[in-house]
Protein backbone atom coordinates (compact mmCIF):
# COMPACT_ATOMS: atom_id res chain seq x y z
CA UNK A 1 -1.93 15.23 13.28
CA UNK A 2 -1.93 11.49 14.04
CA UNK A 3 1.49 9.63 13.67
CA UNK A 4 1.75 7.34 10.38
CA UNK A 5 1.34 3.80 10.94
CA UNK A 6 3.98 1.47 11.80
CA UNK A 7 4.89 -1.86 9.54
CA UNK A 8 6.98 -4.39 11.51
CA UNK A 9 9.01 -7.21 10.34
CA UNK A 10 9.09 -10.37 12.35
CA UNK A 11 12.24 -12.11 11.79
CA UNK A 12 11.27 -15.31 13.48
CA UNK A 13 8.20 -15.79 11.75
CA UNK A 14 8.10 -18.29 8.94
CA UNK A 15 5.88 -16.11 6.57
CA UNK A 16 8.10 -14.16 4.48
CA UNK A 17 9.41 -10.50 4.59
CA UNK A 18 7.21 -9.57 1.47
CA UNK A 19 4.40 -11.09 2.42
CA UNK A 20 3.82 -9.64 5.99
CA UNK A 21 4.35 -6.07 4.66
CA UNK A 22 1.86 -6.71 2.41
CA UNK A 23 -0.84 -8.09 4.88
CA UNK A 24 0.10 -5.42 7.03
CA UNK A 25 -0.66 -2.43 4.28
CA UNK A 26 -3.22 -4.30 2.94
CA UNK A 27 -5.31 -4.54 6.38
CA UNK A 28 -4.24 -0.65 6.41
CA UNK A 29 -6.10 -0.19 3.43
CA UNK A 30 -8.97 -2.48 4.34
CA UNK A 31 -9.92 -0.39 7.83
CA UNK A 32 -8.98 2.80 5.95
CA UNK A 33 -6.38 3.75 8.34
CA UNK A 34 -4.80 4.71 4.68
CA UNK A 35 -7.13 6.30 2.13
CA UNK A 36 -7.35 6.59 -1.22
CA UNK A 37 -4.67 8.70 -3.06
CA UNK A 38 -2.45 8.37 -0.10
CA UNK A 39 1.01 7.56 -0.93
CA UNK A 40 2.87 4.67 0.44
CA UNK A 41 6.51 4.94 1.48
CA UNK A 42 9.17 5.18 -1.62
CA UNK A 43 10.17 1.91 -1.85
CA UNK A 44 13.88 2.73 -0.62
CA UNK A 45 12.98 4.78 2.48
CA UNK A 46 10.59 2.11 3.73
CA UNK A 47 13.29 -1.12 2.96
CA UNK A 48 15.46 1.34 4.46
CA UNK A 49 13.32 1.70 7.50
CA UNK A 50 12.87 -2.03 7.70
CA UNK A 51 16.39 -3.35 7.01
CA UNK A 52 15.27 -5.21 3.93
CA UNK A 53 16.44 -5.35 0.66
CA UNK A 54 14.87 -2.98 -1.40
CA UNK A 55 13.52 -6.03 -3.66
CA UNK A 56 11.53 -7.24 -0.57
CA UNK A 57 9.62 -4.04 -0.08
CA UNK A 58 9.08 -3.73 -4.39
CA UNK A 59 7.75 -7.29 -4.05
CA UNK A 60 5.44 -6.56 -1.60
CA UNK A 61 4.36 -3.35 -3.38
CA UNK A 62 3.87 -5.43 -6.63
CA UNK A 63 1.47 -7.59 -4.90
CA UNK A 64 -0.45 -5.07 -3.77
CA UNK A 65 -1.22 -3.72 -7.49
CA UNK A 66 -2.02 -7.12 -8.53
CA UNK A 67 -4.51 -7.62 -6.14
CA UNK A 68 -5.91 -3.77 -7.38
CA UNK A 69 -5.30 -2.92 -3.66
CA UNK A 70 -2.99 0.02 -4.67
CA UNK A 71 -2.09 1.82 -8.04
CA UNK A 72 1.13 3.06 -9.33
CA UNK A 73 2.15 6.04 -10.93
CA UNK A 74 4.54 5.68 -13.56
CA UNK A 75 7.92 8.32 -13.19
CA UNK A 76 8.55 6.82 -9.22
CA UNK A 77 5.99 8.20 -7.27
CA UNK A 78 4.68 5.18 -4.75
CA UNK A 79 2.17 3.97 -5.03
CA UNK A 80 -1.38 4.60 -3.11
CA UNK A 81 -4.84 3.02 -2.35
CA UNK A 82 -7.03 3.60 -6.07
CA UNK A 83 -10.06 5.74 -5.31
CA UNK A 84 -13.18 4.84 -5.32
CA UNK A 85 -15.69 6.35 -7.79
CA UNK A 86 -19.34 7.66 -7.22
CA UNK A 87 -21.74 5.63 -8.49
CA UNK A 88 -23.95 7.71 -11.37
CA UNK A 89 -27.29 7.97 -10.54
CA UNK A 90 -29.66 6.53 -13.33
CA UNK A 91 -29.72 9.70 -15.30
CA UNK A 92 -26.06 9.72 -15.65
CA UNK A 93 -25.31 13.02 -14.07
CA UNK A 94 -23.24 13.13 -11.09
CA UNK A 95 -24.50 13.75 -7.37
């Protein structure tokens, strides 16, 4: 069992908290080191991890599902990478 990656927050860096969690995730989910249906960190736990304010980490998760990167589930559960579908075949039955 591999560890799960690590997000780190540069404090000196003049791109904001937010937005380097989400490049960070985001490159996670673009070299598939997360797949989809994974779950990312409740929101809490990883600002908690992080030292931010929990706003920071929502923000960052927020941008994520507005770029379709991940999906939410409604009722708290974190949200994850969508999956991608099959294409159908030209008959429209499923491989």
């Amino acid at each position: 069992m591999t560890a799960p990656p690590t997000l780190t927050i540069d404090t000196a860096s003049p791109v904001p908290p937010y937005e380097q969690i989400r490049a960070q995730l985001a490159q996670l989910i673009q070299h598939q080191v997360l797949a989809p249906g994974d779950r990312l960190p409740p929101v809490r736990q990883l600002a908690g991890d992080l030292g931010l304010a929990v706003g920071t980490v929502a923000r960052a998760y927020r941008e994520l599902e507005l770029s379709g990167q991940v999906r939410s589930r409604r009722g708290g559960a974190p949200p994850s990478p969508p999956r991608r579908r099959r294409a159908r075949p030209p008959n429209g039955h499923i491989c």
